[in-house]
N, C-alpha and C. Protein backbone atom coordinates (compact mmCIF):
# COMPACT_ATOMS: atom_id res chain seq x y z
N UNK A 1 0.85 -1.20 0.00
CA UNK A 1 0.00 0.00 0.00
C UNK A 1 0.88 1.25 0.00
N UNK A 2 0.32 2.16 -1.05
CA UNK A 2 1.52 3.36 -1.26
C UNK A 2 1.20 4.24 0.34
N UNK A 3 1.59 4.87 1.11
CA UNK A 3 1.27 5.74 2.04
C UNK A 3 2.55 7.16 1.99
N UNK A 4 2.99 6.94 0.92
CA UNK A 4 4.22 8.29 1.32
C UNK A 4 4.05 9.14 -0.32
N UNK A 5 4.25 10.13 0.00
CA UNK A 5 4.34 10.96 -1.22
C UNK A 5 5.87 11.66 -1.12
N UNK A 6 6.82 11.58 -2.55
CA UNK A 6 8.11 12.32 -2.28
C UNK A 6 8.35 13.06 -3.48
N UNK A 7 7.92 14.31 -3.25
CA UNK A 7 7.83 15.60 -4.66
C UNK A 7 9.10 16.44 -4.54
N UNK A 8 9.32 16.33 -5.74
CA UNK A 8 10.31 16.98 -6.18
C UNK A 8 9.72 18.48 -6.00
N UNK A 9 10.75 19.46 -6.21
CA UNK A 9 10.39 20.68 -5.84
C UNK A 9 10.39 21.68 -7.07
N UNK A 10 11.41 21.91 -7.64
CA UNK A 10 11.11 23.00 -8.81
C UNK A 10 10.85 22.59 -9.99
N UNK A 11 10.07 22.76 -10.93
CA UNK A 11 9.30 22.59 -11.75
C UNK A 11 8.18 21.69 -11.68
N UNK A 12 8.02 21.40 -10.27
CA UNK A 12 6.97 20.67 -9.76
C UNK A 12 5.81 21.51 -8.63
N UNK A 13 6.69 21.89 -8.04
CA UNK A 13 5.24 22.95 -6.87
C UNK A 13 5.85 24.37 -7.21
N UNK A 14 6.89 24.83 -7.67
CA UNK A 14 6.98 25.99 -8.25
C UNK A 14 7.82 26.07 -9.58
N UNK A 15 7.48 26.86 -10.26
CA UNK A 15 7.76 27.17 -11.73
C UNK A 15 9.17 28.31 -11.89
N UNK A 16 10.23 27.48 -11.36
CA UNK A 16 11.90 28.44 -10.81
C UNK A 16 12.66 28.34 -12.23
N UNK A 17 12.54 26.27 -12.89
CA UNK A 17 13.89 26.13 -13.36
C UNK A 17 14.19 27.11 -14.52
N UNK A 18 13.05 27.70 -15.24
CA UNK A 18 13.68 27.99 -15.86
C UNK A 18 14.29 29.64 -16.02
N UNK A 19 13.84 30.09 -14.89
CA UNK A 19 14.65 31.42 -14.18
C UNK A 19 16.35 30.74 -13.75
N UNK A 20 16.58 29.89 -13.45
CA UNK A 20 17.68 29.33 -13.08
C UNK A 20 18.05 29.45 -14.49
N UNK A 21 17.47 28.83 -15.32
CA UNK A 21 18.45 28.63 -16.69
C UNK A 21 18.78 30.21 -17.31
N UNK A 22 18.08 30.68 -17.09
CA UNK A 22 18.16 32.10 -17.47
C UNK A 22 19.39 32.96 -16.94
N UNK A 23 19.52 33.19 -15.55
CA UNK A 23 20.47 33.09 -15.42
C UNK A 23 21.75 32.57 -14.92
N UNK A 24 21.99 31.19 -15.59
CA UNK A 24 22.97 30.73 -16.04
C UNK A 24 23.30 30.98 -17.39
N UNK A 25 22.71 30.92 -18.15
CA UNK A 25 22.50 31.50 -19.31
C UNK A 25 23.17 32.69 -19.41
N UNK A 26 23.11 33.98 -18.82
CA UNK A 26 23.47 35.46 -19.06
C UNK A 26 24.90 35.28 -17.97
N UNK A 27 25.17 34.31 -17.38
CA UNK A 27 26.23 34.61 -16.75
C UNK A 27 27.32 33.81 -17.95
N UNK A 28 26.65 32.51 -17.98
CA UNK A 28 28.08 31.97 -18.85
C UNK A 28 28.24 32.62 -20.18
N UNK A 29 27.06 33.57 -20.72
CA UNK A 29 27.31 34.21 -22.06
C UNK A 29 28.29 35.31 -21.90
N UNK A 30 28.29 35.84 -20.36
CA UNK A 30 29.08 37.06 -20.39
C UNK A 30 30.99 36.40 -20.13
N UNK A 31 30.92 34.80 -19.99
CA UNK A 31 32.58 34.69 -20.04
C UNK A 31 32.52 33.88 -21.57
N UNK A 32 31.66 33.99 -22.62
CA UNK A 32 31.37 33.69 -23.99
C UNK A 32 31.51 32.78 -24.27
N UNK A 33 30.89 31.30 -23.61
CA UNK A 33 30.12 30.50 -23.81
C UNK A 33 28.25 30.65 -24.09
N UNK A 34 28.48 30.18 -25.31
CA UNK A 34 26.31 30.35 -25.35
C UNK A 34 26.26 28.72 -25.50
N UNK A 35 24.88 28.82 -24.00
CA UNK A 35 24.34 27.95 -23.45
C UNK A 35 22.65 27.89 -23.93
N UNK A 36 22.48 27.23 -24.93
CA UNK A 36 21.07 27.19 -25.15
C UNK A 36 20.40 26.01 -24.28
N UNK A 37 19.02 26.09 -24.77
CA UNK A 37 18.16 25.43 -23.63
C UNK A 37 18.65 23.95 -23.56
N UNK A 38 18.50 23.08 -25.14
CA UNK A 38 18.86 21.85 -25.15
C UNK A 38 20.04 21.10 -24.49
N UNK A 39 20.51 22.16 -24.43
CA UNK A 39 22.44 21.71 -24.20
C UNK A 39 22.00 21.79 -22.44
N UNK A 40 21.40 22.80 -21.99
CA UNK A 40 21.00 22.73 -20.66
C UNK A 40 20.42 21.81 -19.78
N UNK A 41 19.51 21.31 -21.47
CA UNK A 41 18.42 20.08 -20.36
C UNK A 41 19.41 18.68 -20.86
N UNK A 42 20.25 18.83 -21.45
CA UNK A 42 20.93 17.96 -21.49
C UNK A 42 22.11 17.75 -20.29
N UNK A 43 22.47 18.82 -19.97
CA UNK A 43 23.53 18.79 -18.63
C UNK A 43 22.43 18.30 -17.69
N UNK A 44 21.42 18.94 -17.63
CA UNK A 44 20.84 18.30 -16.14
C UNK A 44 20.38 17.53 -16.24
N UNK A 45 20.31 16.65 -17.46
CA UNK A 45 19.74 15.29 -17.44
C UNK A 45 20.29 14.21 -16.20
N UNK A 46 21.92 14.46 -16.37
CA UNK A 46 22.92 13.76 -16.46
C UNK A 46 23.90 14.80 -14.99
N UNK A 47 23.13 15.26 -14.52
CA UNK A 47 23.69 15.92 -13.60
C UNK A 47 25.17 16.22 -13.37
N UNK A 48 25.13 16.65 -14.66
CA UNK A 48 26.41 17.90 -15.57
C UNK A 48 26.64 19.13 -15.01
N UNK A 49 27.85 19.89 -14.38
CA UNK A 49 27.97 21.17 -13.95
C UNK A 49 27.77 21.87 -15.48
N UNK A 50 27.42 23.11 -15.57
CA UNK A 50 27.19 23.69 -16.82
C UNK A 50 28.54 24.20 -17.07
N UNK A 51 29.11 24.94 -15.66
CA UNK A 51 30.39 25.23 -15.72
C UNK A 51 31.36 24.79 -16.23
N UNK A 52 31.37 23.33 -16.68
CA UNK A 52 32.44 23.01 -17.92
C UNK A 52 32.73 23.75 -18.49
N UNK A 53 31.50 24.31 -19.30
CA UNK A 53 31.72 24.52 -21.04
C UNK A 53 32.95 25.74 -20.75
N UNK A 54 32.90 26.68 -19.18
CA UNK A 54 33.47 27.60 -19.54
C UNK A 54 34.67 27.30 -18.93
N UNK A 55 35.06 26.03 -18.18
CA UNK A 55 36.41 25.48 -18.08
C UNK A 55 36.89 25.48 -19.82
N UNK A 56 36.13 24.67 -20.32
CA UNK A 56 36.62 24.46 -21.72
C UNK A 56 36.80 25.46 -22.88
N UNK A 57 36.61 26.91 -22.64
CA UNK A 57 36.49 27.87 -23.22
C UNK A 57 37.91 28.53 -22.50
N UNK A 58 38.75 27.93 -21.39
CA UNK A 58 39.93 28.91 -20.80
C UNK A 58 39.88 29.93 -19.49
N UNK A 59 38.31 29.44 -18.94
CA UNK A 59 38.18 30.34 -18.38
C UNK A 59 39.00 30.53 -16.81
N UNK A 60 39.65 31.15 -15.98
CA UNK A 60 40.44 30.84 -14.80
C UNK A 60 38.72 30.27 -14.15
N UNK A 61 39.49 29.36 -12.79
CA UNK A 61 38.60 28.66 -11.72
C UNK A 61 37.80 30.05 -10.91
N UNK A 62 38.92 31.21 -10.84
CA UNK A 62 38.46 32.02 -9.92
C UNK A 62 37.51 33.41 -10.64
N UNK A 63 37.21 33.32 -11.83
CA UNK A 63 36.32 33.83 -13.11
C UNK A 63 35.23 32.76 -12.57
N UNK A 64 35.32 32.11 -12.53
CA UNK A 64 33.94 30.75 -12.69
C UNK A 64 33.17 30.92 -11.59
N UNK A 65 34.00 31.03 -10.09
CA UNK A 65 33.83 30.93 -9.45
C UNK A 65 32.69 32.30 -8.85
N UNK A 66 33.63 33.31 -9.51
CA UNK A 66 32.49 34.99 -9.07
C UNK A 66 31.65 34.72 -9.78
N UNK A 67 31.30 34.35 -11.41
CA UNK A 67 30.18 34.15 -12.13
C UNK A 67 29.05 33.42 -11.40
N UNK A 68 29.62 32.31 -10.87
CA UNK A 68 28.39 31.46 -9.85
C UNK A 68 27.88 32.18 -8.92
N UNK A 69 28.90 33.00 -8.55
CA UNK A 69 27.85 33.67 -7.22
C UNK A 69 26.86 35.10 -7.74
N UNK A 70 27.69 34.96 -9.65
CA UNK A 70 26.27 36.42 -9.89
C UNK A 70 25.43 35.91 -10.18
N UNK A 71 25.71 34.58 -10.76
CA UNK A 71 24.09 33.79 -10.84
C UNK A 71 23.44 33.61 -10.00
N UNK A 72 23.92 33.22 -8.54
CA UNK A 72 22.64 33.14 -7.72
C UNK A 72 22.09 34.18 -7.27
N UNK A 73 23.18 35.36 -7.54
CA UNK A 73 22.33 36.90 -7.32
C UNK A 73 21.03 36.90 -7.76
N UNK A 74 21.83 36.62 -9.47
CA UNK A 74 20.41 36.92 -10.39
C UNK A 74 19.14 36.23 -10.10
N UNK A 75 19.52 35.24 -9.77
CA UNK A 75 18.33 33.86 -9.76
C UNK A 75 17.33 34.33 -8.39
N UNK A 76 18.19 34.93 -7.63
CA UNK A 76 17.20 35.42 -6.19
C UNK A 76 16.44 36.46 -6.86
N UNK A 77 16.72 37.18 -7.60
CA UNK A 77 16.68 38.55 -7.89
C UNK A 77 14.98 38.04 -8.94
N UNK A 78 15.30 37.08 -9.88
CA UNK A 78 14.20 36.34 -10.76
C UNK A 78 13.21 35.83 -9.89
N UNK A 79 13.55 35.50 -8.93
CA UNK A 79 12.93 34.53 -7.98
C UNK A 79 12.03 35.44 -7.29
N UNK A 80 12.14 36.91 -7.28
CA UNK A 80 11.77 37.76 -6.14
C UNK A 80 10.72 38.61 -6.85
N UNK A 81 11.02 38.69 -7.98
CA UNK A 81 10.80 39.41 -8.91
C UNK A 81 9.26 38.72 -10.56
N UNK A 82 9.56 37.30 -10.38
CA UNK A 82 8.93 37.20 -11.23
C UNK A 82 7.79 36.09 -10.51
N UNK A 83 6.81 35.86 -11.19
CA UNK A 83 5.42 34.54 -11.07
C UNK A 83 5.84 33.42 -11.16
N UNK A 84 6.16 32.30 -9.93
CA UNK A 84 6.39 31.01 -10.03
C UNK A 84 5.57 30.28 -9.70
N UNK A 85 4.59 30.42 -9.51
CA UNK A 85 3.52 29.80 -8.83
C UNK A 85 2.79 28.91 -10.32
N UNK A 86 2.60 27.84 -9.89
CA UNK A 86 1.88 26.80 -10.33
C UNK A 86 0.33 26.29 -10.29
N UNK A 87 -0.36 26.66 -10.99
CA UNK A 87 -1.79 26.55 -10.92
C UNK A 87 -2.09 24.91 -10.54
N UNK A 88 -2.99 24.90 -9.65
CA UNK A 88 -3.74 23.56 -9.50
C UNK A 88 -2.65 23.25 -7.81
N UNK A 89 -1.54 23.04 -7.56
CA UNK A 89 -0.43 22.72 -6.96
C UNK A 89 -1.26 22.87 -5.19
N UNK A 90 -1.62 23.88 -4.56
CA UNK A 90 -1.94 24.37 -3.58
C UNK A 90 -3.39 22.90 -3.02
N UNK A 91 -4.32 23.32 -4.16
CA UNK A 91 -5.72 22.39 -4.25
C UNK A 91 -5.36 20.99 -4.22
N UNK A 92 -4.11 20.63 -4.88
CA UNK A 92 -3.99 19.20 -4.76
C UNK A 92 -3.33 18.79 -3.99
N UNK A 93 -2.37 19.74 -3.46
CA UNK A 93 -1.93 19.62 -1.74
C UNK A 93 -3.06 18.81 -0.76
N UNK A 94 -3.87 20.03 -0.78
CA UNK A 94 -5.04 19.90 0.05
C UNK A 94 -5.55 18.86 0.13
N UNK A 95 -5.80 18.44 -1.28
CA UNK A 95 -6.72 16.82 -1.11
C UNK A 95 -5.56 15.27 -0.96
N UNK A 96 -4.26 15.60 -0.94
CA UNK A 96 -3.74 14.70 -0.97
C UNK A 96 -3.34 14.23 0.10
N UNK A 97 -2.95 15.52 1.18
CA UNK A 97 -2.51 15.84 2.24
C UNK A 97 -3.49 14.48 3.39
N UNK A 98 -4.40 14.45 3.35
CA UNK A 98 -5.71 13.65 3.93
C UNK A 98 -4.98 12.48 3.77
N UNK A 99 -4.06 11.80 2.92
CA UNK A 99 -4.34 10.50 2.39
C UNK A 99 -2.67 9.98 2.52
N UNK A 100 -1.75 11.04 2.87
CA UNK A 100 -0.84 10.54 2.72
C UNK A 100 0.18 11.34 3.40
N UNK A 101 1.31 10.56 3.89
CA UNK A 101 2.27 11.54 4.41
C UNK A 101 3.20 12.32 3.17
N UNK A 102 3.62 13.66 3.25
CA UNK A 102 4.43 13.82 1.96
C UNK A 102 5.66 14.50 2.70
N UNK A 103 6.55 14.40 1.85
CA UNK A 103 7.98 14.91 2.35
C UNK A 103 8.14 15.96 0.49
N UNK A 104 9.29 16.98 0.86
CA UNK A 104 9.78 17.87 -0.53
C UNK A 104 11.14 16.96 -0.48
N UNK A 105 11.61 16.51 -1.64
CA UNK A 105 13.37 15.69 -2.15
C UNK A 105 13.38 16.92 -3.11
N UNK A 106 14.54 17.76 -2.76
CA UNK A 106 14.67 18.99 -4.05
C UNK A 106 16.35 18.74 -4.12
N UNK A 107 17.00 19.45 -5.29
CA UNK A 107 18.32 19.34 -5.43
C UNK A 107 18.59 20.95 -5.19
N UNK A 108 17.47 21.74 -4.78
CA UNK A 108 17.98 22.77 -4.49
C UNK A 108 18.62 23.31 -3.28
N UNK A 109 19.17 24.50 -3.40
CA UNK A 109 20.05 24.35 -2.12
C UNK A 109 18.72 25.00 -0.87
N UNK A 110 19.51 25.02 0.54
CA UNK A 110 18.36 25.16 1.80
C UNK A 110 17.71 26.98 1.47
N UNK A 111 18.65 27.65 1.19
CA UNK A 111 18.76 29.33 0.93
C UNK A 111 17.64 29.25 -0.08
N UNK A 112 17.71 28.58 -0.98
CA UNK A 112 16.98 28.88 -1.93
C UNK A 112 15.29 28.56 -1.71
N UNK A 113 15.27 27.48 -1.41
CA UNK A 113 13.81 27.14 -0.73
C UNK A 113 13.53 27.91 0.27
N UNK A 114 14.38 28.44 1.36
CA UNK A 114 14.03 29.24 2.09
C UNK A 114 13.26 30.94 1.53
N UNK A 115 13.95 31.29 0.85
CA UNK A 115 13.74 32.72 0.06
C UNK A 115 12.31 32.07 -0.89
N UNK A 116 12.33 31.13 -1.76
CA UNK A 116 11.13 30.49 -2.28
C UNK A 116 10.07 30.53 -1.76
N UNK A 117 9.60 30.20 -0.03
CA UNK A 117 8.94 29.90 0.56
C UNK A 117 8.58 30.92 1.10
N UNK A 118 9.53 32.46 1.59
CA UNK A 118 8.87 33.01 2.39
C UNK A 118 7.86 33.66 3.07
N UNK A 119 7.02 33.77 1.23
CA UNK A 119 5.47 34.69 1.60
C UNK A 119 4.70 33.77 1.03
N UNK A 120 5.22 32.15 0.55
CA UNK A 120 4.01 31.35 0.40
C UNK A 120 3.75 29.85 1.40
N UNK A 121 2.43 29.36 0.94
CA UNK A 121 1.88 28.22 1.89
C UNK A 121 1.85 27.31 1.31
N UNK A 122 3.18 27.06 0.72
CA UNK A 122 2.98 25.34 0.20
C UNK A 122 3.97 24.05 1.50
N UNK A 123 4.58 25.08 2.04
CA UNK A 123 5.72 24.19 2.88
C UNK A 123 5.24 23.45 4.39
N UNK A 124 3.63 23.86 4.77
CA UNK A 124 3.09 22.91 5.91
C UNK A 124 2.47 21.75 5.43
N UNK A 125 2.15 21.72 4.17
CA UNK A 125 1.98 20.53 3.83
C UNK A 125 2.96 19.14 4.10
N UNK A 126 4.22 19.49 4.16
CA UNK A 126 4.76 18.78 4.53
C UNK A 126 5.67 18.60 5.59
N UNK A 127 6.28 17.06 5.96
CA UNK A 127 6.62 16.40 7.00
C UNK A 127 7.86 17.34 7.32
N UNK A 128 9.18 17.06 5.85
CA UNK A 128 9.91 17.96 5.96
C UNK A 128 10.61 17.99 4.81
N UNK A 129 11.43 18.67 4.46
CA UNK A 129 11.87 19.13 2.91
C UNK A 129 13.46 18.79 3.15
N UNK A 130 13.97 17.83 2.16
CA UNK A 130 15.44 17.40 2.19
C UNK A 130 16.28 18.17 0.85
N UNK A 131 17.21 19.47 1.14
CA UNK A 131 17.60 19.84 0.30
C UNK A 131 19.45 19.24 -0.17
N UNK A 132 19.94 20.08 -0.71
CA UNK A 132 21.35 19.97 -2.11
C UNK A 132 21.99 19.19 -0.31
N UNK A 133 21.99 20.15 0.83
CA UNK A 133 22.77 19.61 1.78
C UNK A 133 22.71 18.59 2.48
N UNK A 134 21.42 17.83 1.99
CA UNK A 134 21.32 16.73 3.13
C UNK A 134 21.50 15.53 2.93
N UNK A 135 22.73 15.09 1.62
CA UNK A 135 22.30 13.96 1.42
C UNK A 135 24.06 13.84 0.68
N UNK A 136 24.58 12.87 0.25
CA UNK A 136 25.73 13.21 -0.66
C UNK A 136 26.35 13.23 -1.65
N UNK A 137 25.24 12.63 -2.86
CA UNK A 137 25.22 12.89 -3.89
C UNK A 137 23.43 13.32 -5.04
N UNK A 138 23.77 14.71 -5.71
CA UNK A 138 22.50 15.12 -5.48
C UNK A 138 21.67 14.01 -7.10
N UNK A 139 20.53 14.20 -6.74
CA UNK A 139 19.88 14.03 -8.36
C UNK A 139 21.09 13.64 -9.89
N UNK A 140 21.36 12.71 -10.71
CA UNK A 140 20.38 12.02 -11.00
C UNK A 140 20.95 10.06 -9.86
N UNK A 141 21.43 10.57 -9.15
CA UNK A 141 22.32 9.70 -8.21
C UNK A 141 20.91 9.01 -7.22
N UNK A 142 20.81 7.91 -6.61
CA UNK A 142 19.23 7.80 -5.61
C UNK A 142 19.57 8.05 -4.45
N UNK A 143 20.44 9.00 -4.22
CA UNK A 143 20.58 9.53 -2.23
C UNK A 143 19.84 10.11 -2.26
N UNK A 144 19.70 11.43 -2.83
CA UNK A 144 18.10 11.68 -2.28
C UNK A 144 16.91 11.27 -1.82
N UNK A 145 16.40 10.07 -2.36
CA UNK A 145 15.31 8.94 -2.30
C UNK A 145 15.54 8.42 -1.34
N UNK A 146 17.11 7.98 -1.48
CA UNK A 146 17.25 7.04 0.20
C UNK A 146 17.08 7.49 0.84
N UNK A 147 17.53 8.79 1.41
CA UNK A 147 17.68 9.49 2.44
C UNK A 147 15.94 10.20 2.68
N UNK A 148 15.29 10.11 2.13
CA UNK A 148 13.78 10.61 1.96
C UNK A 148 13.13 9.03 2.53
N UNK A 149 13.56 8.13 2.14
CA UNK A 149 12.87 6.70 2.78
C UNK A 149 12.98 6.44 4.05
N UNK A 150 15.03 6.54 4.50
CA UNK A 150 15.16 6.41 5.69
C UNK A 150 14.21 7.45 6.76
N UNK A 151 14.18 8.70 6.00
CA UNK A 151 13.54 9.76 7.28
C UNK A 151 12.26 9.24 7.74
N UNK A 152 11.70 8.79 5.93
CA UNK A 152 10.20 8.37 6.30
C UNK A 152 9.85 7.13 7.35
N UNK A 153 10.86 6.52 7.18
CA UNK A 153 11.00 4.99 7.70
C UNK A 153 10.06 4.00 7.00
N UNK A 154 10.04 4.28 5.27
CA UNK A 154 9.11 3.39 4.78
C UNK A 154 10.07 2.68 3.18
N UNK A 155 9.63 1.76 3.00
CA UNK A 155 9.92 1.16 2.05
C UNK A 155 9.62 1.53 1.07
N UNK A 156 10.77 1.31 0.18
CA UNK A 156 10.33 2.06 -1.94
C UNK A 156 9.27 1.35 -2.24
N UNK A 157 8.63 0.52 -1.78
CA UNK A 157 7.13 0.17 -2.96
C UNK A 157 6.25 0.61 -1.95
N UNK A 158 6.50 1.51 -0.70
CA UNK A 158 5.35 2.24 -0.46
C UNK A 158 5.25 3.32 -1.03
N UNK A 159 6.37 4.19 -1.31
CA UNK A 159 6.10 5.37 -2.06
C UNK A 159 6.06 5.49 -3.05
N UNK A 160 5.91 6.89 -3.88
CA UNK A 160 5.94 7.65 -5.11
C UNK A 160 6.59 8.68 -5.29
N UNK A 161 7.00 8.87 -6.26
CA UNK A 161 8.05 10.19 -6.35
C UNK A 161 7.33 10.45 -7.60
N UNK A 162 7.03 12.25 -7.34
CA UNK A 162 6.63 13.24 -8.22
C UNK A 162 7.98 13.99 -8.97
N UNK A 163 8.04 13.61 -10.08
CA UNK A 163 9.24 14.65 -10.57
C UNK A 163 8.39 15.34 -11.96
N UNK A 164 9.31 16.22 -12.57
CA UNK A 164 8.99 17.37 -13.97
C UNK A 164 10.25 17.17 -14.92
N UNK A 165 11.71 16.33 -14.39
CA UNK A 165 12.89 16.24 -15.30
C UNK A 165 13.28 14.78 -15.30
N UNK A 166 13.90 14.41 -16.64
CA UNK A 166 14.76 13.06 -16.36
C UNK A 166 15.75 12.60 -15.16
N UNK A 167 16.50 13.81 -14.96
CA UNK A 167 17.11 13.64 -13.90
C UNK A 167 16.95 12.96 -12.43
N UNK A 168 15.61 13.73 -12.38
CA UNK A 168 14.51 13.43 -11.09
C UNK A 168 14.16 11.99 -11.26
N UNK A 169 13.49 11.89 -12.41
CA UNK A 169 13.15 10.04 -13.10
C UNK A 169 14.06 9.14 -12.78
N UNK A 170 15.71 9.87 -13.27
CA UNK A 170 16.43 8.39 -12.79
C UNK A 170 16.68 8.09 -11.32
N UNK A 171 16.92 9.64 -10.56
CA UNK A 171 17.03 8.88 -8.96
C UNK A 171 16.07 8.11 -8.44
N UNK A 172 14.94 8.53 -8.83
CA UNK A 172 13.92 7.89 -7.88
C UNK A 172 14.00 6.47 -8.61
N UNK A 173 13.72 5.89 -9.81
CA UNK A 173 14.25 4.31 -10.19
C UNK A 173 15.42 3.81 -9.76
N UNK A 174 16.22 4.77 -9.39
CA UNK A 174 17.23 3.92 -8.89
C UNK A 174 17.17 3.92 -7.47
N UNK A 175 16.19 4.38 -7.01
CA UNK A 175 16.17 4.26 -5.63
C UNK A 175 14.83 3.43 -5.34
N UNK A 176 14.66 2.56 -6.53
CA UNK A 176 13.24 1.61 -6.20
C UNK A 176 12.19 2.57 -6.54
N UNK A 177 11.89 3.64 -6.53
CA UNK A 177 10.77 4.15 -6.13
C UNK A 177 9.93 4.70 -7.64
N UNK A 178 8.71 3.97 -7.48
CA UNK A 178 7.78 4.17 -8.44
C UNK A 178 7.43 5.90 -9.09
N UNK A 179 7.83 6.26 -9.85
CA UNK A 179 7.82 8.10 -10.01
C UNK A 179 6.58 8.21 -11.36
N UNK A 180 5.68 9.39 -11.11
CA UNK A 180 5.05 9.84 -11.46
C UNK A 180 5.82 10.98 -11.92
N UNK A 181 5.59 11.45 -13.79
CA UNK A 181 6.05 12.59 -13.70
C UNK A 181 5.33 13.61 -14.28
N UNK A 182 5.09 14.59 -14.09
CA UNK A 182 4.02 16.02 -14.42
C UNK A 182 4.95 16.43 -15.25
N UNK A 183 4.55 16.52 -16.50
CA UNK A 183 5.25 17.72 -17.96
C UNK A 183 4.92 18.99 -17.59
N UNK A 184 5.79 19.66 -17.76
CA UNK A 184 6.04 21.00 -18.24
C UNK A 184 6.78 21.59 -19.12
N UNK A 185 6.11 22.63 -19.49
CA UNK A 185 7.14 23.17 -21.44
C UNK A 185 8.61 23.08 -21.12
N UNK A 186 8.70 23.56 -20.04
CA UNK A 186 10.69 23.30 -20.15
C UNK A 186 11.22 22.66 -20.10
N UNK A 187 10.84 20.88 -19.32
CA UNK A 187 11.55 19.95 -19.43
C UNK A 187 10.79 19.06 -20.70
N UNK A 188 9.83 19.78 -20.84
CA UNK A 188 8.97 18.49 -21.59
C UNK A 188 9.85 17.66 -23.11
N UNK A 189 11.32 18.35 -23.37
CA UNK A 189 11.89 17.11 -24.25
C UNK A 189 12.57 16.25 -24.21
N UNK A 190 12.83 16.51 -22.73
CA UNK A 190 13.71 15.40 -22.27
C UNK A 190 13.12 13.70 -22.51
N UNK A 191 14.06 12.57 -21.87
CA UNK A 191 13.27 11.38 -22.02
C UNK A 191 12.83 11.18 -20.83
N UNK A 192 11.75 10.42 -20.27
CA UNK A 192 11.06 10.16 -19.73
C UNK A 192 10.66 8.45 -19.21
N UNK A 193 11.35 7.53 -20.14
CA UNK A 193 11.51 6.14 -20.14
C UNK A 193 11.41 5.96 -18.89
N UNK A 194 10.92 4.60 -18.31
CA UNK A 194 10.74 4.37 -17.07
C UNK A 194 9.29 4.56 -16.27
N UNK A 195 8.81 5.89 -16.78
CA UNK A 195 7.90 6.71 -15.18
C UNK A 195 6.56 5.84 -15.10
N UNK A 196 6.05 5.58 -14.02
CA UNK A 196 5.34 4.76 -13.86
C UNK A 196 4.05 5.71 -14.31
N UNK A 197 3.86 6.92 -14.41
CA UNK A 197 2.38 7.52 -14.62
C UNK A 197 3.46 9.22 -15.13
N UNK A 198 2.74 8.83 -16.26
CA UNK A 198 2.83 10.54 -17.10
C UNK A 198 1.42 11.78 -16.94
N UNK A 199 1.60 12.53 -16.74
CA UNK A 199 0.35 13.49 -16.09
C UNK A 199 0.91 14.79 -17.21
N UNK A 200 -0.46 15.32 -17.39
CA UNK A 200 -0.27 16.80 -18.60
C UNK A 200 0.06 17.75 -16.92
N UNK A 201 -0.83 17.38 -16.01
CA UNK A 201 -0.90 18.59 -15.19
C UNK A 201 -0.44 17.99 -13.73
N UNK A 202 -0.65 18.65 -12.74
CA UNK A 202 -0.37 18.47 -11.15
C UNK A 202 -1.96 17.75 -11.06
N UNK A 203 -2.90 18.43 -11.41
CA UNK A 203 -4.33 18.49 -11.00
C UNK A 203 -4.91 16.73 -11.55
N UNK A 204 -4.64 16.49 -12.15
CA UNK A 204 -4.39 14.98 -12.48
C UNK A 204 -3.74 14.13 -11.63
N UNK A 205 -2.64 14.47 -10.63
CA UNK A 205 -1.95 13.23 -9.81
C UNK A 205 -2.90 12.75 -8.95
N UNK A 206 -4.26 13.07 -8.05
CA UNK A 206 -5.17 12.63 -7.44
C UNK A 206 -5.69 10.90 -7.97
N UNK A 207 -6.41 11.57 -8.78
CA UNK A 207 -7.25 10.46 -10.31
C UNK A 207 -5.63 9.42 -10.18
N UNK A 208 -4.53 9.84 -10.80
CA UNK A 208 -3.61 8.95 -11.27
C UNK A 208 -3.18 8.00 -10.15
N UNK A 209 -2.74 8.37 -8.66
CA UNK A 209 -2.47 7.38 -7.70
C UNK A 209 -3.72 6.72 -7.25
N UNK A 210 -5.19 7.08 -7.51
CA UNK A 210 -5.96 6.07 -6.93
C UNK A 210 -6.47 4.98 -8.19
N UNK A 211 -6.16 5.39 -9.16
CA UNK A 211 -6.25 4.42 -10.34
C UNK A 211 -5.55 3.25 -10.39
């Protein structure tokens, strides 16, 4: 009997990644690497630093290194600044919440969910949220999963894992765990092989786990 729910976090209860890609995008263009989308969803398939390309372009470690930290400027700055919110996400909380324990498995870091969260109500829904720090190797690796099972203290064929990327798809199979995944336009070309239930929307995962 399934009793655990384990959702991935961005591009799943909020609509971030592709402010993230954005700027990564304007940071690695400014040490003149261009990073288009494909090449992007291809690094994170495969849980690829993007930062190669601009190792491989000459760039010094300590260039790379300030660029990362203007990206997460920017990305707070996108984050603060623009609509991430996910229609349907809140309502299906609500009704799921009744039926099951849920935990957040995100590869994002704790700062970031924190600033994510601060003027919204998606984070009592759950038990507790395992971020980039809590585990030791992130997404497409299955520590996350494990470490989301052990907390739960339940076994992979009780749960489900909600993901939106391949990446997300392979930890949770490799961590046993049956994954449901919700499309969205930005990951939607990635592959998908494996997922036990494909959903157009969030508002659909109800119908899909009691089926």
């Amino acid at each position: 009997m399934r009793k655990f729910l384990l959702w991935d976090h961005d591009g799943v209860l909020v609509d971030t990644e592709r402010w993230f890609f954005v700027a990564t995008q304007e940071c690695l263009g400014e040490l003149g690497v261009v990073l288009d989308q494909a090449t992007y969803l291809q690094f994170m398939a495969v849980g690829r630093s993007y930062w190669e390309l601009a190792l491989e372009h000459g760039q010094p470690e300590a260039i790379i290194v300030a660029k990362r930290r203007e990206r997460d400027r920017r990305y707070h700055a996108y984050l603060a600044s623009e609509a991430i919110e996910i229609d349907g996400v809140l309502e299906t909380l609500r009704a799921l919440c009744l039926q099951y324990r849920m935990a957040i498995v995100s590869t994002a870091t704790r700062a970031d969910v924190a600033l994510i969260h601060r003027s919204r109500s998606i984070l009592p829904f759950f038990e507790f949220v395992l971020t980039l720090e809590d585990y030791e190797q992130p997404k497409p690796a299955p520590d996350p999963y494990l470490t989301a099972l052990q907390r739960c203290g339940a076994l992979a064929k009780e749960a489900v894992a909600i993901e939106d990327s391949a990446r997300g798809l392979r930890s949770a199979i490799a961590a046993g765990i049956d994954c449901v995944v919700v499309r969205n336009e930005f990951t939607s070309s990635q592959d998908f092989s494996g997922a036990w239930r494909m959903l157009q929307s969030i508002r659909e995962l109800p119908a899909a786990l009691a089926g």
